[in-house]
Protein backbone atom coordinates (compact mmCIF):
# COMPACT_ATOMS: atom_id res chain seq x y z
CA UNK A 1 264.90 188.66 91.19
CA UNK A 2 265.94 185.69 93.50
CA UNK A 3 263.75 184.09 95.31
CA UNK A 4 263.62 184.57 99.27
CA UNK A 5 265.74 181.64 101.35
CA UNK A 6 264.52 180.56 104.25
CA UNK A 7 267.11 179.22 107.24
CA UNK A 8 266.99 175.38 108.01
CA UNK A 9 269.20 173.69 111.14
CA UNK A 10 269.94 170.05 110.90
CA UNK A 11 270.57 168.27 114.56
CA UNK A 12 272.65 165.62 114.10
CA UNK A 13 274.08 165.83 110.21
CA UNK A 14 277.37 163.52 110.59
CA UNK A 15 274.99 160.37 110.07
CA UNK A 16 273.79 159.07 106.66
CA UNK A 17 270.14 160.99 107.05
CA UNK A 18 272.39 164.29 107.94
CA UNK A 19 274.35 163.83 105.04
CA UNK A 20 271.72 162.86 102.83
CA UNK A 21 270.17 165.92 104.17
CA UNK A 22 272.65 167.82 103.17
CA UNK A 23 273.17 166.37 100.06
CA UNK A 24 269.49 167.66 99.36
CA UNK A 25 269.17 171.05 100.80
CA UNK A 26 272.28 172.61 99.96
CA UNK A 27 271.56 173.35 96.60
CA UNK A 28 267.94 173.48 97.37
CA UNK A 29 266.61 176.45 95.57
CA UNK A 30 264.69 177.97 98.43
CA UNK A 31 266.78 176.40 101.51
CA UNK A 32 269.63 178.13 103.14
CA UNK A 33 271.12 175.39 105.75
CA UNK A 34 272.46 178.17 108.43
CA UNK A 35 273.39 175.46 111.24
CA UNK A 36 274.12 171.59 111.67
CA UNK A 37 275.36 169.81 114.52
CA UNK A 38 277.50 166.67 115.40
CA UNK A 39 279.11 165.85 118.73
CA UNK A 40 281.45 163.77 117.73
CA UNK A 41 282.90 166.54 114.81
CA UNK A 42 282.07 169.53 116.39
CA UNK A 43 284.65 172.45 115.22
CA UNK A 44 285.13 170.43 111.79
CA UNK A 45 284.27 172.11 108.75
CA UNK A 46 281.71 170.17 106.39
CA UNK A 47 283.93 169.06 103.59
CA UNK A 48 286.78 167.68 105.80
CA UNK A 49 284.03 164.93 106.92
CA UNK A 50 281.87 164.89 103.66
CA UNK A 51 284.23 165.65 100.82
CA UNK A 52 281.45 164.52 98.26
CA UNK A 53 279.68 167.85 99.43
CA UNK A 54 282.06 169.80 98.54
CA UNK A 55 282.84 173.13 100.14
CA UNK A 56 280.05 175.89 101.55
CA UNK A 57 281.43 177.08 104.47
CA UNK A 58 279.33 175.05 106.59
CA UNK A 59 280.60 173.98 110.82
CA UNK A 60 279.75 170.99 112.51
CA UNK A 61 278.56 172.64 115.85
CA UNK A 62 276.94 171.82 119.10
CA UNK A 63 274.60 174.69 119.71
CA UNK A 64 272.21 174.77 122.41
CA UNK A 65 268.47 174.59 122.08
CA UNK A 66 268.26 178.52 122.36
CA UNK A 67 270.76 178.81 119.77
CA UNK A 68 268.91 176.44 117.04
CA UNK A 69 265.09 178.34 117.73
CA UNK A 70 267.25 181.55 116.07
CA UNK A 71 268.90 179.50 113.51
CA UNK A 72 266.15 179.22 111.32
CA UNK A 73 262.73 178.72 110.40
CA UNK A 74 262.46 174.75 110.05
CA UNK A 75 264.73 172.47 111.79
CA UNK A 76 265.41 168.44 110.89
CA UNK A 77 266.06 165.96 113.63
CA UNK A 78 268.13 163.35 112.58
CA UNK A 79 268.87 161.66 115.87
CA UNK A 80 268.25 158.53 117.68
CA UNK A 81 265.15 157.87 119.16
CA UNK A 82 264.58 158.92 122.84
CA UNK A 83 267.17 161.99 121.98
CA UNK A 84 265.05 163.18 119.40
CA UNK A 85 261.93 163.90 122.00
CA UNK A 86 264.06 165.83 123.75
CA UNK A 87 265.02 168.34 121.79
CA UNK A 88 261.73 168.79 120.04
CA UNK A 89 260.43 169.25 123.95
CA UNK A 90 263.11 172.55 123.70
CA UNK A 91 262.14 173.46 120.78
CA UNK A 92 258.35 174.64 121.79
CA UNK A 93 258.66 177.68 122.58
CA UNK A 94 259.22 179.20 119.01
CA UNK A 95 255.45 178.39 117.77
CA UNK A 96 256.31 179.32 113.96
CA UNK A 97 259.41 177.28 113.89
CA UNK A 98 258.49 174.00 112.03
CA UNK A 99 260.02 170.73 112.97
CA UNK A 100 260.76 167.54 110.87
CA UNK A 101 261.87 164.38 113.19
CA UNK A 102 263.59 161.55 111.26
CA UNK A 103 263.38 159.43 114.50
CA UNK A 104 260.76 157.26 115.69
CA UNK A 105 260.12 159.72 118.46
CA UNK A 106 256.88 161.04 116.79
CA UNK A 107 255.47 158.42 114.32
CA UNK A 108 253.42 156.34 116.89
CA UNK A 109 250.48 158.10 117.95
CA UNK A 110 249.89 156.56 121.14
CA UNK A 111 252.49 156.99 124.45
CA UNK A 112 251.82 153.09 125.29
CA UNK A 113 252.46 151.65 122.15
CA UNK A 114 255.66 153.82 121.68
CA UNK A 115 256.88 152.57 125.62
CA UNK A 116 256.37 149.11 124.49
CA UNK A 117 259.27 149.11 121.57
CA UNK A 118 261.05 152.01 122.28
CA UNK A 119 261.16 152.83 125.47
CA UNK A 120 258.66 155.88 127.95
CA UNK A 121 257.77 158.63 125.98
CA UNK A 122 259.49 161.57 127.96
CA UNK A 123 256.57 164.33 125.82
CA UNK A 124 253.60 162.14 125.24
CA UNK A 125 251.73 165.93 124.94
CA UNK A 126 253.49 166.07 121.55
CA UNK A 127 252.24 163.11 119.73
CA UNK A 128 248.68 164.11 119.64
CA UNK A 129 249.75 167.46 117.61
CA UNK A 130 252.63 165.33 115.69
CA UNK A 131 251.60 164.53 111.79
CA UNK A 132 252.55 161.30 110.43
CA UNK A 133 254.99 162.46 107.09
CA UNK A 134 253.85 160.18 104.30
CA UNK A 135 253.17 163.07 101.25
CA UNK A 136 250.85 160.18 99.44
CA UNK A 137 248.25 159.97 102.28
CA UNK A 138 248.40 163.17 104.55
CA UNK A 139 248.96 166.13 102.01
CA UNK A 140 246.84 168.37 103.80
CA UNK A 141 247.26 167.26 107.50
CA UNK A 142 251.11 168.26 106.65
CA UNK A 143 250.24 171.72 105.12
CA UNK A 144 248.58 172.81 108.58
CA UNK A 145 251.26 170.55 110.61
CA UNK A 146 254.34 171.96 113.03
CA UNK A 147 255.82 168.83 114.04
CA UNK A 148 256.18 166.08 111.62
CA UNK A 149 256.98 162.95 112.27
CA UNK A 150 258.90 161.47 109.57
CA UNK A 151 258.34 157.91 108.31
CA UNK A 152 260.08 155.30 108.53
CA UNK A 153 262.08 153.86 105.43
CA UNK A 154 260.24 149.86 105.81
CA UNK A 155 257.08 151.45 106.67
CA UNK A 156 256.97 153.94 103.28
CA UNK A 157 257.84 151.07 101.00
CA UNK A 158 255.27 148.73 102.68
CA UNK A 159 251.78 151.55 103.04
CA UNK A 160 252.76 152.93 99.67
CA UNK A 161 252.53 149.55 98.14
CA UNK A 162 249.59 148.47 100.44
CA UNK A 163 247.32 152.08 100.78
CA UNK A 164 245.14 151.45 97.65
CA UNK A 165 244.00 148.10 97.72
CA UNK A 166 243.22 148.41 101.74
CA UNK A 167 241.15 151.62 101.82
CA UNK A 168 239.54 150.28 98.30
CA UNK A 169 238.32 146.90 100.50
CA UNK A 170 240.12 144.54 97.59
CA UNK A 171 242.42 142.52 99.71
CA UNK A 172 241.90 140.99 102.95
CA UNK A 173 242.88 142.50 105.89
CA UNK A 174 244.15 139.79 107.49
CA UNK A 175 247.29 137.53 107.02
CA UNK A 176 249.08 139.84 105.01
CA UNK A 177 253.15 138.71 104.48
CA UNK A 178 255.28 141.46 104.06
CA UNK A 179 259.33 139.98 102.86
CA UNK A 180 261.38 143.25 102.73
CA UNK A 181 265.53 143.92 101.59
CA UNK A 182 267.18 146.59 103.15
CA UNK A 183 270.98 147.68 101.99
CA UNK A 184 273.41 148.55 104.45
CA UNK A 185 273.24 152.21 105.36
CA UNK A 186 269.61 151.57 106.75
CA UNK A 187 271.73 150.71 110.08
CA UNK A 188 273.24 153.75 110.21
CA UNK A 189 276.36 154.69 110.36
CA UNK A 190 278.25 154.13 113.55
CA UNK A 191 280.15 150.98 113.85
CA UNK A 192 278.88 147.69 114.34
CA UNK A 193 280.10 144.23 114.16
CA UNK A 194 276.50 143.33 111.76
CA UNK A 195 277.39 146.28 109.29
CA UNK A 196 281.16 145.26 108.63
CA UNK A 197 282.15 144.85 105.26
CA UNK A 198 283.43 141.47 105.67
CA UNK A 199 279.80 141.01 107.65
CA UNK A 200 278.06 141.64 104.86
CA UNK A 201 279.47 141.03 101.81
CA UNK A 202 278.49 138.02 100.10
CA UNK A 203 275.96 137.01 102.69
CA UNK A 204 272.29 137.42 102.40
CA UNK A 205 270.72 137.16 106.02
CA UNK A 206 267.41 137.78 107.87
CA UNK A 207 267.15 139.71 111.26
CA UNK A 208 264.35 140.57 113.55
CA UNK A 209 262.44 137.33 112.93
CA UNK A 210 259.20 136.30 114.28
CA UNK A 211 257.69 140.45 114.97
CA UNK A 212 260.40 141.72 116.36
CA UNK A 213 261.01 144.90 114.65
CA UNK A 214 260.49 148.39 115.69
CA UNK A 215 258.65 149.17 112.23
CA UNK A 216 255.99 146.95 112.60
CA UNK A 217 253.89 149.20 114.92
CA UNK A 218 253.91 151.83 112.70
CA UNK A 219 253.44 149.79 109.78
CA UNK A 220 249.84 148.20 111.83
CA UNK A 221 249.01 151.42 112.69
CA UNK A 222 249.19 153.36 109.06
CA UNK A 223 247.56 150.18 107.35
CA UNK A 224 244.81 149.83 110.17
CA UNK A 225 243.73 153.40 109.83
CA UNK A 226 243.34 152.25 106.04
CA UNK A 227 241.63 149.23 106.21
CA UNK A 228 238.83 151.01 108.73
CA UNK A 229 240.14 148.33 111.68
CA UNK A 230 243.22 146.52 113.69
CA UNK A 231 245.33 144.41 111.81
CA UNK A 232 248.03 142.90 112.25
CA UNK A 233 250.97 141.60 109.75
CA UNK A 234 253.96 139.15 109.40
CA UNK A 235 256.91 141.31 108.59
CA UNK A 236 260.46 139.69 108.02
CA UNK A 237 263.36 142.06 107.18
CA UNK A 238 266.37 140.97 105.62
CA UNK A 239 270.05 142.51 105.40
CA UNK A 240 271.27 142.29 101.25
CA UNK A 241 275.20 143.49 100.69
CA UNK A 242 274.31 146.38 98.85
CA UNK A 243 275.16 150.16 100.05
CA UNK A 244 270.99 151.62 99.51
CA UNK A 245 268.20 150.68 98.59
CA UNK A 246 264.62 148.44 99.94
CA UNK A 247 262.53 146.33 98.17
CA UNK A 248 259.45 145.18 99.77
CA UNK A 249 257.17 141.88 98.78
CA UNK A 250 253.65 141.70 99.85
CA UNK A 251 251.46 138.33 99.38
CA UNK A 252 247.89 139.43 100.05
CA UNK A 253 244.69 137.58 99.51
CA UNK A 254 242.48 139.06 97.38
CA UNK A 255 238.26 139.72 97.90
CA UNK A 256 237.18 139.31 95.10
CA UNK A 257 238.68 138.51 91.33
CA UNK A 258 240.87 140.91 90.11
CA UNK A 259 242.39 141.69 86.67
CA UNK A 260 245.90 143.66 86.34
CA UNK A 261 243.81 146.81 84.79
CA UNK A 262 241.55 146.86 87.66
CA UNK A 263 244.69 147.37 89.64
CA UNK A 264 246.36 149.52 87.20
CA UNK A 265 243.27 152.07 87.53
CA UNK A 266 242.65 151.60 91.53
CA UNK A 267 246.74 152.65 92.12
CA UNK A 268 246.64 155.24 89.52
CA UNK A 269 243.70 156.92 90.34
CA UNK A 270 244.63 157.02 94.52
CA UNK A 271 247.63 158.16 93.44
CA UNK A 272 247.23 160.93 90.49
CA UNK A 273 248.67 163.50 92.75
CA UNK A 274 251.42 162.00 93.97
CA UNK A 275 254.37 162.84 91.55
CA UNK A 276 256.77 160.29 93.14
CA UNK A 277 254.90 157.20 93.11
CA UNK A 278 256.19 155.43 89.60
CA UNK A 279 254.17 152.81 88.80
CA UNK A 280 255.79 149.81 86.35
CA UNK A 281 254.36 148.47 83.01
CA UNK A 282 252.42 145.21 83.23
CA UNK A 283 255.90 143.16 81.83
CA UNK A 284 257.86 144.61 84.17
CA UNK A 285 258.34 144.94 88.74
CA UNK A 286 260.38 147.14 90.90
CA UNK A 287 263.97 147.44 91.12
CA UNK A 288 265.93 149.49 93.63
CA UNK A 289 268.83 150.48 91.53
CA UNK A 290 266.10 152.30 89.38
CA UNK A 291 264.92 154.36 92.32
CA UNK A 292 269.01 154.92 93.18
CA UNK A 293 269.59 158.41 94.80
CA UNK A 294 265.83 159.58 94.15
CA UNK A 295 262.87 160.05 95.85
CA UNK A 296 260.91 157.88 93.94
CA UNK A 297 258.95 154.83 94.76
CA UNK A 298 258.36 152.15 92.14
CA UNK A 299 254.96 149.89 92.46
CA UNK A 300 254.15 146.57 90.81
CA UNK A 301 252.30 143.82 90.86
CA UNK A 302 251.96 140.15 89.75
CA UNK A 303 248.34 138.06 89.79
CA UNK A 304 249.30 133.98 90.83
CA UNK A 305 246.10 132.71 89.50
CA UNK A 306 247.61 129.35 90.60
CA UNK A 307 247.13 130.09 94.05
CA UNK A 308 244.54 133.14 94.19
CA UNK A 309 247.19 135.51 95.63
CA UNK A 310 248.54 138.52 95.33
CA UNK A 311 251.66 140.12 95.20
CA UNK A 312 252.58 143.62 95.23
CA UNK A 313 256.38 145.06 95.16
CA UNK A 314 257.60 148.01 95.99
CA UNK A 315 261.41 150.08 95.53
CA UNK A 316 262.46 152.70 97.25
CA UNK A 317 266.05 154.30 98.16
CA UNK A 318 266.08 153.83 101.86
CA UNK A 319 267.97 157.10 102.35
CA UNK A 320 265.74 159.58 100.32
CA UNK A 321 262.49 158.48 100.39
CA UNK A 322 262.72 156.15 103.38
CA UNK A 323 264.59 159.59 105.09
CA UNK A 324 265.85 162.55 103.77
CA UNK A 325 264.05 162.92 100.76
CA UNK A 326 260.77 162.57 101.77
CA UNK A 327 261.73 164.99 105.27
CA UNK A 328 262.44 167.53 102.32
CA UNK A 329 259.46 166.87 100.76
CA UNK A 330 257.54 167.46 103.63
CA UNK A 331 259.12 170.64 104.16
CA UNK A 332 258.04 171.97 100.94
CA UNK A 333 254.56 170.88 101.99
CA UNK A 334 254.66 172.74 105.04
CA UNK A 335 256.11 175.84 103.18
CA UNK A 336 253.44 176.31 100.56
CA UNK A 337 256.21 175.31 97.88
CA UNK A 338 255.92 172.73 95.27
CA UNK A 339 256.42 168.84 96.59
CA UNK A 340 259.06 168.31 94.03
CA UNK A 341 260.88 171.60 94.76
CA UNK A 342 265.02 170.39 94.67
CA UNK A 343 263.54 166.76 94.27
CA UNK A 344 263.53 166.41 90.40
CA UNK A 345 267.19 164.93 90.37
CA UNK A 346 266.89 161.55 88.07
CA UNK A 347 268.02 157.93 89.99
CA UNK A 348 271.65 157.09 89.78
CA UNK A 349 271.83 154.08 87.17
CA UNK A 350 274.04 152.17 86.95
């Protein structure tokens, strides 16, 4: 006997989150997607604007808020910010629908922190009762949750890498250097001079120098819940010419001596239950193109005994578990279902 679907809407599903939503849920074996929405090609079937997806009958459409509270039973987000508040505001009045935001709208749990890099906070009454999405740290917060705020892609390699060592007291809290790679899609995928391909292909650049990017609020405010008190980090993205993909470097300064078992047993026992946290052999570190297409983050870590530090890495596909992947794990959460549930697929490799 086949198991019962429930309906999901995705707002927003011509962007690389929508269509790695998609990608996810439509042969997800408990997930019917019954609505998903694009201005720009509303009245176009699916496959004319994803052929990779092949053909299921799906519309671009652009329902109203009434229309998307009878669509389903969970709906995904996947606008900009400042949009997405809004239509999670319309969306209250179904109490058993359960919402998933891919947008910064509802990571940030305070209004004034969220006006200060973003922008006001048009439904600051929502953030109290919003759950921060990160599987690895908030398991049962999510099970209970009905709006989740998704993580952001930096922010999931960077507390993933960093979680362990900060709530076990081994590293200092302070002066922590975070040196992070992002591919391409990370900027989305409207047009834009910086994303070009002649832009970005064969360069190798930085951006948002000197604590200037939007992620480094809600990285300070994951890893200061952690560490038991404010911190504050240096955090330098960079722009490689590669389609997906981030890899994050952390220098840290450890407490106390450390050996590469000790770490081995402090990461793998804070993260037994977490079935998509690889962590690498003591020979080998991270690498995004084994993490390709999966939900998967890979953890490693080096010892300089020359200098005292150190240095944790950490892979993840920007577009799965940085977005999509882990929005779809969080729905399973929130459904009672297992976490891996249409997440098993192996990386892409080569």
């Amino acid at each position: 006997m086949a198991e019962t679907k429930i309906k999901v809407a995705i707002v927003g599903g011509s962007g690389y989150t929508g269509m790695e939503l998609l990608r996810l849920l439509l042969p997800h074996p408990r997930v019917e997607v019954a609505a998903v929405t694009s201005r720009q090609y509303q009245g176009k079937r699916m496959q004319e604007v994803f052929p990779s997806l092949g053909s299921s009958g799906l519309v671009f459409s652009n329902p109203a808020v009434e229309e998307l509270t009878a669509a389903g039973q969970a709906v995904f987000t996947a606008v900009p910010h400042q949009e997405a508040m809004e239509i999670v505001a319309g969306l209250q009045g179904k109490k058993e629908l359960r919402i998933i935001d891919l947008s910064a709208d509802f990571r940030l749990r305070q209004a004034a922190v969220y006006q200060e890099w973003y922008g006001p906070h048009r439904a600051p009454e929502l953030l109290a009762e919003a759950v921060y999405g990160l599987p690895e740290l908030y398991f049962s917060r999510i099970q209970k949750a009905r709006l989740i705020g998704n993580p952001g892609c930096y922010p999931t390699s960077v507390i993933l890498g960093l979680a362990p060592l900060l709530q076990a007291g081994v590293i200092e809290a302070d002066g922590i250097v975070i040196d992070s790679k992002s591919g391409v899609s990370g900027a989305g995928r409207s047009l834009t001079l910086g994303s070009l391909y002649c832009e970005v292909d064969e360069g190798f650049k930085a951006y948002k120098v000197g604590g200037e990017h939007r992620h480094i609020p809600e990285i300070e405010q994951e890893l200061s819940l952690l560490a038991g008190r404010p911190l504050q980090v240096t955090f330098t993205p960079h722009l490689v010419p590669m389609s997906r993909g981030i890899l994050s470097t952390m220098v840290l300064q450890p407490v106390k001596e450390l050996t590469w078992k000790d770490l081995r047993d402090l990461y793998e026992d804070f993260y037994s239950e977490a079935p998509f946290v690889r962590l690498v052999g003591e020979k080998d570190l991270p690498n995004t193109l084994r993490v390709r297409g999966s939900n998967y983050c890979e953890l490693g870590w080096r010892l300089d005994r020359r200098t005292g530090r150190l240095i944790v890495l950490s892979a993840i596909d920007n577009l799965v578990k940085g977005a999509a992947g882990q929005a779809v794990q969080n729905l399973n959460i929130l459904m009672g279902w297992d976490q891996t549930l249409g997440l098993t697929q192996l990386p892409l490799y080569p």
